[in-house]
PDB file of N, CA and C in Angstrom:
ATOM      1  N   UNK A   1     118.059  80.853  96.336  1.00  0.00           N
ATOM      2  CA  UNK A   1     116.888  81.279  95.613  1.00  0.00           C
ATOM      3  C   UNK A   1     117.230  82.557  94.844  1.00  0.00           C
ATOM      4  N   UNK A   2     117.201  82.762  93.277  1.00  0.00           N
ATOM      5  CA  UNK A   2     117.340  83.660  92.931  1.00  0.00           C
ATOM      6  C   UNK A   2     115.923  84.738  92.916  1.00  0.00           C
ATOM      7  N   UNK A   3     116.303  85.944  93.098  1.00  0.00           N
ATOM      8  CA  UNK A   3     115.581  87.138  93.028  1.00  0.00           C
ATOM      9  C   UNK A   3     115.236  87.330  91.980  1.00  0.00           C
ATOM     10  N   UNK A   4     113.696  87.666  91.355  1.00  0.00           N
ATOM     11  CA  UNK A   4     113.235  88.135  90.444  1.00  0.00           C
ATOM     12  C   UNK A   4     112.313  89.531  90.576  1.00  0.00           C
ATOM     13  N   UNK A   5     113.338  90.754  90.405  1.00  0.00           N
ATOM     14  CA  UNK A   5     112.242  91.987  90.443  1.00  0.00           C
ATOM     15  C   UNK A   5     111.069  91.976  89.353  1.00  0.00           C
ATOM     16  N   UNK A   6     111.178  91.491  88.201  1.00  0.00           N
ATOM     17  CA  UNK A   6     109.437  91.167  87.762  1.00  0.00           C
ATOM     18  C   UNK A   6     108.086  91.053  88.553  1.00  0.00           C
ATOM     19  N   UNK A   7     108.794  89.715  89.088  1.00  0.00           N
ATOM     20  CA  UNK A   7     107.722  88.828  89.639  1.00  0.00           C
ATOM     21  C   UNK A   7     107.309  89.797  91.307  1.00  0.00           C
ATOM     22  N   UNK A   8     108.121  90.812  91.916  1.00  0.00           N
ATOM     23  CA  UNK A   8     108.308  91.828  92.961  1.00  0.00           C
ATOM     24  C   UNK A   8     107.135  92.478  92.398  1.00  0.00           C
ATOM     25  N   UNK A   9     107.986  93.294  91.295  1.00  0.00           N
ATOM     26  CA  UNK A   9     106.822  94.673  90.650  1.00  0.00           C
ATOM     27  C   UNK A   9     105.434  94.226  90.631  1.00  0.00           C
ATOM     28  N   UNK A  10     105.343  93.332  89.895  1.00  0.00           N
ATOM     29  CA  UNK A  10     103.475  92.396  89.144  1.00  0.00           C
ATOM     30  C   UNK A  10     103.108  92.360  90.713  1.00  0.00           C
ATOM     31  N   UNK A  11     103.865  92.200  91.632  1.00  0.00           N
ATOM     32  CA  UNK A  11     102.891  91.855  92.977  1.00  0.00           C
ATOM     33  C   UNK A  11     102.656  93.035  93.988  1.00  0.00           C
ATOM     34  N   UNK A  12     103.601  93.765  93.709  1.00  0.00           N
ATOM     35  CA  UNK A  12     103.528  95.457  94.474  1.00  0.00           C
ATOM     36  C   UNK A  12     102.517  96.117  93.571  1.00  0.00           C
ATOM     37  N   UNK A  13     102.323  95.727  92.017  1.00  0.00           N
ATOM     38  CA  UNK A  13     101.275  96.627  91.546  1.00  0.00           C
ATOM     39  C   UNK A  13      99.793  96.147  91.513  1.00  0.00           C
ATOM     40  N   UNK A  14      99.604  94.867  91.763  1.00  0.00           N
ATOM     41  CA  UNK A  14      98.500  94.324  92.072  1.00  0.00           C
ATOM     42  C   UNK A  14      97.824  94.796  93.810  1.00  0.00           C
ATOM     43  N   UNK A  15      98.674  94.659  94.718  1.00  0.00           N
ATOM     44  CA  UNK A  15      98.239  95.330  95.725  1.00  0.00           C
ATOM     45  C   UNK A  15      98.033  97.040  95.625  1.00  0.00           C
ATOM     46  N   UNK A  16      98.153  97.403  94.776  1.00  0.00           N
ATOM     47  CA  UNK A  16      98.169  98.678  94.835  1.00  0.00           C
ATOM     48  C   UNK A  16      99.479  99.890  95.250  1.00  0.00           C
ATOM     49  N   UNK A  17     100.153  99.222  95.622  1.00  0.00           N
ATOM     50  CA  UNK A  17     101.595  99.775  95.960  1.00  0.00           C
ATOM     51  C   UNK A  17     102.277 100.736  95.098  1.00  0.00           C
ATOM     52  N   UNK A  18     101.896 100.544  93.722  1.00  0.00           N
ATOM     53  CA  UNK A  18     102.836 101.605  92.825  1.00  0.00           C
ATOM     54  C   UNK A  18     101.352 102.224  91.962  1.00  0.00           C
ATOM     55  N   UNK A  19     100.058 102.466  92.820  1.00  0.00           N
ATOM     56  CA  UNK A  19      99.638 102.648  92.108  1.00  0.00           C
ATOM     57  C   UNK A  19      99.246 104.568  92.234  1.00  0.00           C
ATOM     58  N   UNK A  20      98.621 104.696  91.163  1.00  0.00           N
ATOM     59  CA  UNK A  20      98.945 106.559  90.854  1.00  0.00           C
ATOM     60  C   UNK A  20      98.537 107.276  92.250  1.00  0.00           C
ATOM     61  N   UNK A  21      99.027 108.568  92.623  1.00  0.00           N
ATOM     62  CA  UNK A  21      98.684 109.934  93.205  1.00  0.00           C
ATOM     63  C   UNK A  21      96.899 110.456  92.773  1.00  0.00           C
ATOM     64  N   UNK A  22      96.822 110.337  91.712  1.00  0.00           N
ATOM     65  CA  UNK A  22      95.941 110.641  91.131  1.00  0.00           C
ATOM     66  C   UNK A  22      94.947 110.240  91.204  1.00  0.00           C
ATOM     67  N   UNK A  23      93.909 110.155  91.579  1.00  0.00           N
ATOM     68  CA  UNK A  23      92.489 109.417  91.402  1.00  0.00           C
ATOM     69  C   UNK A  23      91.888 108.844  90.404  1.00  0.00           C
ATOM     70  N   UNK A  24      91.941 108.253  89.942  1.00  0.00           N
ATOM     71  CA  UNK A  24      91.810 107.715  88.687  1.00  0.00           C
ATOM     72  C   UNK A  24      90.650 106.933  88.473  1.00  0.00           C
ATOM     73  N   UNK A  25      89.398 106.896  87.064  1.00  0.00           N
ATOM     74  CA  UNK A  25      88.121 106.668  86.934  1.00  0.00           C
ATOM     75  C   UNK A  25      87.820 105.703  86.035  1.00  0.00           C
ATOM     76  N   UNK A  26      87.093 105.704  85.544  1.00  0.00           N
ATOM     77  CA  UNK A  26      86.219 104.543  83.774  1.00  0.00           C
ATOM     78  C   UNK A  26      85.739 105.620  84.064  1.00  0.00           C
ATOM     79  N   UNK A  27      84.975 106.465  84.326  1.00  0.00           N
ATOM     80  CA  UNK A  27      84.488 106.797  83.309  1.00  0.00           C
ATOM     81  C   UNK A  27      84.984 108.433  82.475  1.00  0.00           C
ATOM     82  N   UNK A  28      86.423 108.852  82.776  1.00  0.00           N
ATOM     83  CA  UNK A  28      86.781 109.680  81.947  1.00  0.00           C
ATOM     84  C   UNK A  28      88.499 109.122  81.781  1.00  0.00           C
ATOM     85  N   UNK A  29      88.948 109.507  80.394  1.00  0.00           N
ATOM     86  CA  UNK A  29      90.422 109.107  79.715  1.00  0.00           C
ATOM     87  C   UNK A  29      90.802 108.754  80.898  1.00  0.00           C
ATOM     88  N   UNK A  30      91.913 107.967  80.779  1.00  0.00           N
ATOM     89  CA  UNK A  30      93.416 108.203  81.305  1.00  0.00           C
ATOM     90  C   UNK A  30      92.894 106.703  82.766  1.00  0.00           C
ATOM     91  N   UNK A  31      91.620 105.784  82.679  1.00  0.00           N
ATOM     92  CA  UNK A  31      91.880 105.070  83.643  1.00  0.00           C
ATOM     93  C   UNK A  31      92.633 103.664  83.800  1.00  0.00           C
ATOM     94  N   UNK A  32      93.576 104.003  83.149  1.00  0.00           N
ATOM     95  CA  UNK A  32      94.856 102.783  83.606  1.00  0.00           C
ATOM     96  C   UNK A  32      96.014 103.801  83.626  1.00  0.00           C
ATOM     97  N   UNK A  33      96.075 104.366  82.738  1.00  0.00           N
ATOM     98  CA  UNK A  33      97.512 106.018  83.102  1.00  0.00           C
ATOM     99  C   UNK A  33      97.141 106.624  83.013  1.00  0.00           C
ATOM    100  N   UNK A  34      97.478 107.598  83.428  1.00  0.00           N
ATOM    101  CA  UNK A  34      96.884 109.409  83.105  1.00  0.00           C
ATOM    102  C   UNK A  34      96.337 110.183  82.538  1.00  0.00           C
ATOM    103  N   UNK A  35      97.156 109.736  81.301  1.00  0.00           N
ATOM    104  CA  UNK A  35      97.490 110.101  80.003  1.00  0.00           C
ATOM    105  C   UNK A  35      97.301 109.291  79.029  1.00  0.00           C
ATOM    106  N   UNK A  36      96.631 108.151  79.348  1.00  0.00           N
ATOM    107  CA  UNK A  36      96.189 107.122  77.949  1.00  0.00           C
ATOM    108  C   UNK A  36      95.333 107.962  77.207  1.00  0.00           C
ATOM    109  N   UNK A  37      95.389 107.251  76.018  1.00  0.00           N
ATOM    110  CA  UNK A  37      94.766 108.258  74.901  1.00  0.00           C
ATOM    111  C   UNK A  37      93.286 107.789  75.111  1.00  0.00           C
ATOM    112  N   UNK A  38      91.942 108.194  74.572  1.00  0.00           N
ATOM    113  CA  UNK A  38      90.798 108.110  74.712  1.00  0.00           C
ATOM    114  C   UNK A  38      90.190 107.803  73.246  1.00  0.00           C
ATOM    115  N   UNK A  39      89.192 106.780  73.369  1.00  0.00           N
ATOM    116  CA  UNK A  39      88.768 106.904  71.975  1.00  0.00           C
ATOM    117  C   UNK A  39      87.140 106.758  72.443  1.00  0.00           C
ATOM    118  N   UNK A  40      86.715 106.972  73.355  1.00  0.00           N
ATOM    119  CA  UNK A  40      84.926 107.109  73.811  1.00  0.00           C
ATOM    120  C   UNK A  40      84.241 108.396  73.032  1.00  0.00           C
ATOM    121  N   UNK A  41      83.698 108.673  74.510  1.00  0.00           N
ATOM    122  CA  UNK A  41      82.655 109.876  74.465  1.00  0.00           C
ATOM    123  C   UNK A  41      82.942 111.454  74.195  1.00  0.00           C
ATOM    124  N   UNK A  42      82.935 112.359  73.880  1.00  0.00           N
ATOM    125  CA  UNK A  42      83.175 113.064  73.597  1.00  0.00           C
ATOM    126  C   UNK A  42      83.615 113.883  74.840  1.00  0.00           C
ATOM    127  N   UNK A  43      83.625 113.693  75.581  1.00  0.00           N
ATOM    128  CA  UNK A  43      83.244 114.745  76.955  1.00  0.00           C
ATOM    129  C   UNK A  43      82.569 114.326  78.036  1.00  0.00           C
ATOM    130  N   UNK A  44      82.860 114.685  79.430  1.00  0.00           N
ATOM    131  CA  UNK A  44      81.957 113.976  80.492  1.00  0.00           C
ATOM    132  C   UNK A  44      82.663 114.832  81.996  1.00  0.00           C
ATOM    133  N   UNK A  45      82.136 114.201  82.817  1.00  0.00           N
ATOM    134  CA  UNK A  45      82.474 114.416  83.924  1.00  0.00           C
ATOM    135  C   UNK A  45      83.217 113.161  85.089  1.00  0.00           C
ATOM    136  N   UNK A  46      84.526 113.693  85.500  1.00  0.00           N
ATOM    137  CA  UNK A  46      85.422 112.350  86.249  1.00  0.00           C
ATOM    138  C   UNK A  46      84.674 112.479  87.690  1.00  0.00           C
ATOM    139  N   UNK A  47      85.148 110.921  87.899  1.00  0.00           N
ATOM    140  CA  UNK A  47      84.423 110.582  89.540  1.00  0.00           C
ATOM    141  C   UNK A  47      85.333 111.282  90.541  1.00  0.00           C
ATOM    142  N   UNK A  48      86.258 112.327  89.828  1.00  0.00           N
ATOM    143  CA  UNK A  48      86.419 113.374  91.238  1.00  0.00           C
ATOM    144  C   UNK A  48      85.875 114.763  90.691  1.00  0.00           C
ATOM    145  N   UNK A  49      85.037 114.588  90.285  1.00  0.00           N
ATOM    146  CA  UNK A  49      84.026 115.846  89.813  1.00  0.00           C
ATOM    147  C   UNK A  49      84.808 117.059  88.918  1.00  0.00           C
ATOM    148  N   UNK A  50      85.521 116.869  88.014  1.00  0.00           N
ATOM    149  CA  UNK A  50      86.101 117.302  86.951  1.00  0.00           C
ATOM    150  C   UNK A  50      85.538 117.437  85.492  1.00  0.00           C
ATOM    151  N   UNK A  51      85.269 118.494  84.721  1.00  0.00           N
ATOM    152  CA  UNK A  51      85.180 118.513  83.295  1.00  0.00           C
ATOM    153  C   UNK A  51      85.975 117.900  82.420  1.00  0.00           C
ATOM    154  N   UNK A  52      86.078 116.705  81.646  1.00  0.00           N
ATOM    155  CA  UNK A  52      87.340 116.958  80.654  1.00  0.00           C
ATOM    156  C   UNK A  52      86.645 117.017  79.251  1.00  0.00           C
ATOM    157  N   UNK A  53      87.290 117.379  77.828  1.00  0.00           N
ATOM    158  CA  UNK A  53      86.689 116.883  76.619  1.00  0.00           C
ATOM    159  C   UNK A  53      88.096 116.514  75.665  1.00  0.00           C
ATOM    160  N   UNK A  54      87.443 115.641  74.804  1.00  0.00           N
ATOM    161  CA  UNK A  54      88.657 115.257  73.694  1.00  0.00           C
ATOM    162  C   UNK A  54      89.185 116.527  72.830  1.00  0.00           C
ATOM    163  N   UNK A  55      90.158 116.583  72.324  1.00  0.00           N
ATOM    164  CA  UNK A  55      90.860 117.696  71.868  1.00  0.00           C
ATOM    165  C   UNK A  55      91.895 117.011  70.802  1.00  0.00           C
ATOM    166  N   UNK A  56      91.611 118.090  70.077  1.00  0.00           N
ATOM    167  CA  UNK A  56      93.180 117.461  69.053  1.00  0.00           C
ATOM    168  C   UNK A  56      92.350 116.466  67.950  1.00  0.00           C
ATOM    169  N   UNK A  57      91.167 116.409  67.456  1.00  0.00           N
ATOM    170  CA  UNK A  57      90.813 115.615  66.550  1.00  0.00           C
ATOM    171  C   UNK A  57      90.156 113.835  67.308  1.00  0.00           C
ATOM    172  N   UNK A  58      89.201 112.983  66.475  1.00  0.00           N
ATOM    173  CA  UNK A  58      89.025 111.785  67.130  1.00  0.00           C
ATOM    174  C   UNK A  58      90.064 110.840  66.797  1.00  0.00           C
ATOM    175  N   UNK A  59      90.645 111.045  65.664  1.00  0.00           N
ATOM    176  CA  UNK A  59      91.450 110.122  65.319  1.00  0.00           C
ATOM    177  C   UNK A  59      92.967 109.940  66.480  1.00  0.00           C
ATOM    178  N   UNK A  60      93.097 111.158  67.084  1.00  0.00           N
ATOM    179  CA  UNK A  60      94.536 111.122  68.075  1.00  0.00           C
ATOM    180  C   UNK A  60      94.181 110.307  69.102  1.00  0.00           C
ATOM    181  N   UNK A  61      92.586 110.785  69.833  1.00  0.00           N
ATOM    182  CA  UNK A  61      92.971 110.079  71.020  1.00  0.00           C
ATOM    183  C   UNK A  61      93.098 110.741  72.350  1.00  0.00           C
ATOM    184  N   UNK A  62      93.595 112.562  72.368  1.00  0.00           N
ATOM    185  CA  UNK A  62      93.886 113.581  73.125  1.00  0.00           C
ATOM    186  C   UNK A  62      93.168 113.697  73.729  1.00  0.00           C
ATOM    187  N   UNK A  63      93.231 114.138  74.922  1.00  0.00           N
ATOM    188  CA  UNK A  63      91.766 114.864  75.575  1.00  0.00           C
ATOM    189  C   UNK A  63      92.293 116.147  77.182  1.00  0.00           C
ATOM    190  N   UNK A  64      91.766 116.739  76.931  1.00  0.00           N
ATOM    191  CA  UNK A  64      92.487 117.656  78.097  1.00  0.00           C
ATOM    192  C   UNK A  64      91.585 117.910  79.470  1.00  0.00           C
ATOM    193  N   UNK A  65      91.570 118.636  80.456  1.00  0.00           N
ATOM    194  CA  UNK A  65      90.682 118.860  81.449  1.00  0.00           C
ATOM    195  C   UNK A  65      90.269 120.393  81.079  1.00  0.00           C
ATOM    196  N   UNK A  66      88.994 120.924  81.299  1.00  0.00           N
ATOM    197  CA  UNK A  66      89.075 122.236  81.308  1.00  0.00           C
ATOM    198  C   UNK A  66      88.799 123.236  82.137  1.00  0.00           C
ATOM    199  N   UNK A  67      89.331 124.233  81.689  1.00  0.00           N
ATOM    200  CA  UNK A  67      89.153 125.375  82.662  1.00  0.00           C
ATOM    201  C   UNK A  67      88.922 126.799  82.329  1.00  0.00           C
ATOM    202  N   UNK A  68      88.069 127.600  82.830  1.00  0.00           N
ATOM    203  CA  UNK A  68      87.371 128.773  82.816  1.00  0.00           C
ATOM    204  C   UNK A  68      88.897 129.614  82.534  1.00  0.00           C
ATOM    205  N   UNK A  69      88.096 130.712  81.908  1.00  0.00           N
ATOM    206  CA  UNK A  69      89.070 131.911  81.995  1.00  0.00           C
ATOM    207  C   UNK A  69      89.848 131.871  80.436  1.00  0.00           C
ATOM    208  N   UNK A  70      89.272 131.250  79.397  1.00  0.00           N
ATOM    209  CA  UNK A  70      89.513 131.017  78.217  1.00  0.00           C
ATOM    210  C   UNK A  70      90.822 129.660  78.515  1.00  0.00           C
ATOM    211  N   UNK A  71      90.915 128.666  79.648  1.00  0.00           N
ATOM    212  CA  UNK A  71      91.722 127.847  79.854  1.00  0.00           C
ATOM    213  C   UNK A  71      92.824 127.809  81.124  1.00  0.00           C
ATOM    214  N   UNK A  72      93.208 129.478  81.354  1.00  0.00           N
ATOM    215  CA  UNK A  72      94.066 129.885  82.290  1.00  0.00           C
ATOM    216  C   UNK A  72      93.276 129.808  83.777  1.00  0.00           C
ATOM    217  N   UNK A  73      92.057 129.463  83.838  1.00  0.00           N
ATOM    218  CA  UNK A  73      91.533 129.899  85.325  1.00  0.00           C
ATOM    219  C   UNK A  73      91.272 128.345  86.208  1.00  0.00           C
ATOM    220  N   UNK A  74      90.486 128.345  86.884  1.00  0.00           N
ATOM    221  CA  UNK A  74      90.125 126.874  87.852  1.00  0.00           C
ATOM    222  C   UNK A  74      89.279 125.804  86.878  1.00  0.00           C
ATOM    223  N   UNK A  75      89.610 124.885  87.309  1.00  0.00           N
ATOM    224  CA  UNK A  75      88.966 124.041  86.068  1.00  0.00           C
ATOM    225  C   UNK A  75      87.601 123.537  86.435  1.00  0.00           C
ATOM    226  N   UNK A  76      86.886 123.235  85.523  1.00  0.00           N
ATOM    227  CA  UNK A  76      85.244 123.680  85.867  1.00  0.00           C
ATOM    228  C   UNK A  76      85.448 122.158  86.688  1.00  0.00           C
ATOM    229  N   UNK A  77      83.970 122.581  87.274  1.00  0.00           N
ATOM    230  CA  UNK A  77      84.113 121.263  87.957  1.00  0.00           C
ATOM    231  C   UNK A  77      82.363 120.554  87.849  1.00  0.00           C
ATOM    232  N   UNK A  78      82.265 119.263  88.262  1.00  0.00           N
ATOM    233  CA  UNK A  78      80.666 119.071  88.172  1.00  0.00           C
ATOM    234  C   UNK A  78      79.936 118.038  88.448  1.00  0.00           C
ATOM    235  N   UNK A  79      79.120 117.650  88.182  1.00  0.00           N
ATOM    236  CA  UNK A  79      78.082 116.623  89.220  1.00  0.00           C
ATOM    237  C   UNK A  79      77.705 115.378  88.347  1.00  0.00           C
ATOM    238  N   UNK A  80      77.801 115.907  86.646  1.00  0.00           N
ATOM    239  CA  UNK A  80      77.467 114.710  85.900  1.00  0.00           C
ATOM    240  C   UNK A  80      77.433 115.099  84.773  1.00  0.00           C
ATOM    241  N   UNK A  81      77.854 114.123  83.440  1.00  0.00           N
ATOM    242  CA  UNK A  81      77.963 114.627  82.275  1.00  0.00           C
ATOM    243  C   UNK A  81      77.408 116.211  81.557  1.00  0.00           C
ATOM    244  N   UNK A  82      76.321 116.117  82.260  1.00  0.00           N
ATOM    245  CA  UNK A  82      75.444 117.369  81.183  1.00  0.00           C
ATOM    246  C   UNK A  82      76.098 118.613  82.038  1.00  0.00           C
ATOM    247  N   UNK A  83      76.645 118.561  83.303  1.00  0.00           N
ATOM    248  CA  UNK A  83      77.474 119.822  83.244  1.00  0.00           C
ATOM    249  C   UNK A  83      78.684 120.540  82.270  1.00  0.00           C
ATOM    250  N   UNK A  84      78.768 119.393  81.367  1.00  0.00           N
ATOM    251  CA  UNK A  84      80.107 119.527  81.030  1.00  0.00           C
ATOM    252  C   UNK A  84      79.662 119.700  79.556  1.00  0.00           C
ATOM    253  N   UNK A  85      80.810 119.989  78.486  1.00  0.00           N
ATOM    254  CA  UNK A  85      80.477 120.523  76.963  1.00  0.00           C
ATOM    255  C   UNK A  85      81.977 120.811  76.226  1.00  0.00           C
ATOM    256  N   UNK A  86      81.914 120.270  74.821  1.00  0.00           N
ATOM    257  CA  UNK A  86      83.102 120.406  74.104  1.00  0.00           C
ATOM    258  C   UNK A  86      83.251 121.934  74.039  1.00  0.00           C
ATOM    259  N   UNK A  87      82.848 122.838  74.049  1.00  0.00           N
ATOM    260  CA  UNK A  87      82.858 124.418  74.304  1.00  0.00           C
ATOM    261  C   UNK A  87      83.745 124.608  75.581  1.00  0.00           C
ATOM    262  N   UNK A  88      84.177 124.303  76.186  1.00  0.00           N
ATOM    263  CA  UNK A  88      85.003 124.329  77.471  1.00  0.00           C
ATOM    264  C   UNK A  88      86.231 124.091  76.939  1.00  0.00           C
ATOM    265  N   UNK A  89      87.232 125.782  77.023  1.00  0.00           N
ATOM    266  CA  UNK A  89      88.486 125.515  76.949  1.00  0.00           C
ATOM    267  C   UNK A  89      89.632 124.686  77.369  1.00  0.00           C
ATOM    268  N   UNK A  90      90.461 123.838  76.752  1.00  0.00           N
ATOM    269  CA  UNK A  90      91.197 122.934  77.595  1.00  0.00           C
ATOM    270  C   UNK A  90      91.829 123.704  78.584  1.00  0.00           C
ATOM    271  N   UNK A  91      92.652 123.696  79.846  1.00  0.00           N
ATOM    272  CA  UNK A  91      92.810 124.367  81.023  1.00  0.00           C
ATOM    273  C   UNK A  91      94.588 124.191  80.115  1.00  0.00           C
ATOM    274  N   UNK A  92      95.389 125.333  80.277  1.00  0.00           N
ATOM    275  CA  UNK A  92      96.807 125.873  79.617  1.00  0.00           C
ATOM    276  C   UNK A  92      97.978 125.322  80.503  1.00  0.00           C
ATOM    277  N   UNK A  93      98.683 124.743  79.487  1.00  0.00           N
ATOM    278  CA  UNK A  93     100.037 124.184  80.484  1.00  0.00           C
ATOM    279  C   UNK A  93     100.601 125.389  80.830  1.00  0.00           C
ATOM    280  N   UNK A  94     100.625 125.867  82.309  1.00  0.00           N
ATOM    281  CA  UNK A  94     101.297 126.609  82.724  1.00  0.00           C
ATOM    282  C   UNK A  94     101.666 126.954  84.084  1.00  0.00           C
ATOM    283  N   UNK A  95     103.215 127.128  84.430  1.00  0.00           N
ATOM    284  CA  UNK A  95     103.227 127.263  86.230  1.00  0.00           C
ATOM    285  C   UNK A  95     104.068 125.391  86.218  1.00  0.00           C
ATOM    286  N   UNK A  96     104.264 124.702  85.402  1.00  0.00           N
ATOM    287  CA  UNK A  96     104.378 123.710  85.416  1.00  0.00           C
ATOM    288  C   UNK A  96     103.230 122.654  85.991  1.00  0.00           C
ATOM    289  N   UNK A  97     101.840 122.857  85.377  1.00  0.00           N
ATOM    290  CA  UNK A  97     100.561 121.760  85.723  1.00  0.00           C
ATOM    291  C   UNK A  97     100.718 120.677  84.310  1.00  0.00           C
ATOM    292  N   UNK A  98     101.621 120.021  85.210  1.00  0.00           N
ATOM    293  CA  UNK A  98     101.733 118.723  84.499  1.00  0.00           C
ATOM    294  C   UNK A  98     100.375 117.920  83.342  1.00  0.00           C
ATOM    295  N   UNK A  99      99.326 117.970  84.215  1.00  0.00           N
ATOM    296  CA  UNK A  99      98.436 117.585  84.057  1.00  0.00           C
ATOM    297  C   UNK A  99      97.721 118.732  82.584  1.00  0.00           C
ATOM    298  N   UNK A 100      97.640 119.793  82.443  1.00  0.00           N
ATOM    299  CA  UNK A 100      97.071 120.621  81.555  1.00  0.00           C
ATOM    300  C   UNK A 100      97.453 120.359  80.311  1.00  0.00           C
ATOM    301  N   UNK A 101      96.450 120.861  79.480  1.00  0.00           N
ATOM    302  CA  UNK A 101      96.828 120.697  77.903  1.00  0.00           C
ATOM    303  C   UNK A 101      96.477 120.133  77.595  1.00  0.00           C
ATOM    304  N   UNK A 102      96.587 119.546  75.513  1.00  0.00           N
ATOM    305  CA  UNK A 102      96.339 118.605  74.760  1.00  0.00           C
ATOM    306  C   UNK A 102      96.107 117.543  74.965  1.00  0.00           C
ATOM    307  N   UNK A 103      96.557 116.289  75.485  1.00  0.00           N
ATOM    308  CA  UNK A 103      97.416 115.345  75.027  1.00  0.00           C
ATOM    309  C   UNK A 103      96.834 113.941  75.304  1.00  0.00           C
ATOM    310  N   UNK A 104      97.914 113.138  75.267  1.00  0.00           N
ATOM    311  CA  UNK A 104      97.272 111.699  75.858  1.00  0.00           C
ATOM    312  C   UNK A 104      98.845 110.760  75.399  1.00  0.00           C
TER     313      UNK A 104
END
Protein backbone atom coordinates (compact mmCIF):
# COMPACT_ATOMS: atom_id res chain seq x y z
CA UNK A 1 0.00 0.00 0.00
CA UNK A 2 1.50 3.15 -0.93
CA UNK A 3 1.55 6.16 1.56
CA UNK A 4 -0.07 9.30 0.74
CA UNK A 5 0.83 12.35 3.14
CA UNK A 6 -2.04 14.45 1.38
CA UNK A 7 -4.64 12.29 2.06
CA UNK A 8 -2.74 12.11 6.15
CA UNK A 9 -2.74 16.06 6.32
CA UNK A 10 -6.76 16.62 4.84
CA UNK A 11 -7.53 14.09 7.72
CA UNK A 12 -5.30 15.44 10.69
CA UNK A 13 -6.76 18.88 9.68
CA UNK A 14 -10.28 17.96 9.62
CA UNK A 15 -10.05 16.50 13.12
CA UNK A 16 -8.57 19.41 14.27
CA UNK A 17 -5.02 18.23 14.78
CA UNK A 18 -3.07 20.99 12.97
CA UNK A 19 -5.43 23.33 13.89
CA UNK A 20 -4.24 27.08 15.25
CA UNK A 21 -2.91 28.07 19.02
CA UNK A 22 -5.02 30.84 18.56
CA UNK A 23 -8.64 31.08 19.09
CA UNK A 24 -10.03 31.82 16.21
CA UNK A 25 -13.78 33.51 15.31
CA UNK A 26 -16.45 34.68 12.21
CA UNK A 27 -16.94 37.16 13.57
CA UNK A 28 -13.58 39.18 13.43
CA UNK A 29 -10.61 38.84 10.32
CA UNK A 30 -8.37 36.14 10.22
CA UNK A 31 -11.18 33.07 10.78
CA UNK A 32 -9.60 30.42 8.65
CA UNK A 33 -5.75 32.02 9.27
CA UNK A 34 -4.74 34.60 11.31
CA UNK A 35 -3.88 36.79 9.08
CA UNK A 36 -6.41 36.45 6.20
CA UNK A 37 -7.15 39.65 4.84
CA UNK A 38 -10.73 41.10 5.74
CA UNK A 39 -13.09 42.69 3.50
CA UNK A 40 -16.40 43.09 6.16
CA UNK A 41 -17.14 45.44 8.83
CA UNK A 42 -15.21 48.01 9.75
CA UNK A 43 -14.37 47.08 13.30
CA UNK A 44 -15.87 44.83 16.02
CA UNK A 45 -15.21 42.82 18.81
CA UNK A 46 -13.55 38.87 18.66
CA UNK A 47 -15.26 35.97 20.56
CA UNK A 48 -12.20 36.14 22.86
CA UNK A 49 -13.18 39.61 23.78
CA UNK A 50 -10.66 41.64 21.74
CA UNK A 51 -10.92 45.08 19.79
CA UNK A 52 -9.72 44.85 16.25
CA UNK A 53 -10.33 47.53 13.22
CA UNK A 54 -9.33 47.49 9.47
CA UNK A 55 -6.25 49.52 8.75
CA UNK A 56 -4.30 50.25 5.74
CA UNK A 57 -7.25 51.37 3.44
CA UNK A 58 -10.60 49.00 2.30
CA UNK A 59 -9.22 48.07 -0.73
CA UNK A 60 -6.02 45.95 1.11
CA UNK A 61 -7.90 43.97 3.30
CA UNK A 62 -5.47 44.77 6.61
CA UNK A 63 -6.76 44.92 9.85
CA UNK A 64 -4.83 45.05 13.15
CA UNK A 65 -5.88 44.47 16.96
CA UNK A 66 -5.74 47.49 19.16
CA UNK A 67 -4.23 48.81 21.93
CA UNK A 68 -4.24 51.73 24.42
CA UNK A 69 -1.28 53.81 25.01
CA UNK A 70 -1.30 55.36 21.43
CA UNK A 71 -0.80 51.34 20.35
CA UNK A 72 2.22 50.40 22.71
CA UNK A 73 -0.03 49.45 25.82
CA UNK A 74 -2.67 46.30 26.55
CA UNK A 75 -5.01 45.85 23.93
CA UNK A 76 -8.48 47.07 24.63
CA UNK A 77 -10.60 44.50 25.27
CA UNK A 78 -14.67 44.10 25.22
CA UNK A 79 -18.09 42.68 25.44
CA UNK A 80 -19.52 43.63 21.95
CA UNK A 81 -19.11 45.63 18.92
CA UNK A 82 -20.08 49.13 20.28
CA UNK A 83 -17.15 48.83 22.67
CA UNK A 84 -14.95 49.03 20.02
CA UNK A 85 -14.16 52.11 17.26
CA UNK A 86 -11.88 52.84 14.20
CA UNK A 87 -10.24 55.60 16.63
CA UNK A 88 -8.39 52.80 18.46
CA UNK A 89 -4.75 52.69 17.71
CA UNK A 90 -3.54 49.50 16.02
CA UNK A 91 -1.45 47.80 19.04
CA UNK A 92 2.80 48.26 17.63
CA UNK A 93 4.88 45.38 16.46
CA UNK A 94 7.12 45.22 19.19
CA UNK A 95 9.13 42.81 21.75
CA UNK A 96 8.51 40.42 18.84
CA UNK A 97 4.22 40.26 19.10
CA UNK A 98 3.86 38.47 16.13
CA UNK A 99 0.41 39.15 16.10
CA UNK A 100 0.60 43.31 16.19
CA UNK A 101 0.43 45.71 13.43
CA UNK A 102 -0.97 46.37 9.95
CA UNK A 103 -1.52 43.54 8.07
CA UNK A 104 -3.34 40.54 6.76
Amino acid sequence: MKFNAAILFAAAQAVGVLSSAVGLDSSAPGNVQKRECWHGKSYGCSESNFCWKKCGGDETGAWCWTARNDGFGDWYTCSNDDDCNTDMPCSQAVDGCDDCGCSC
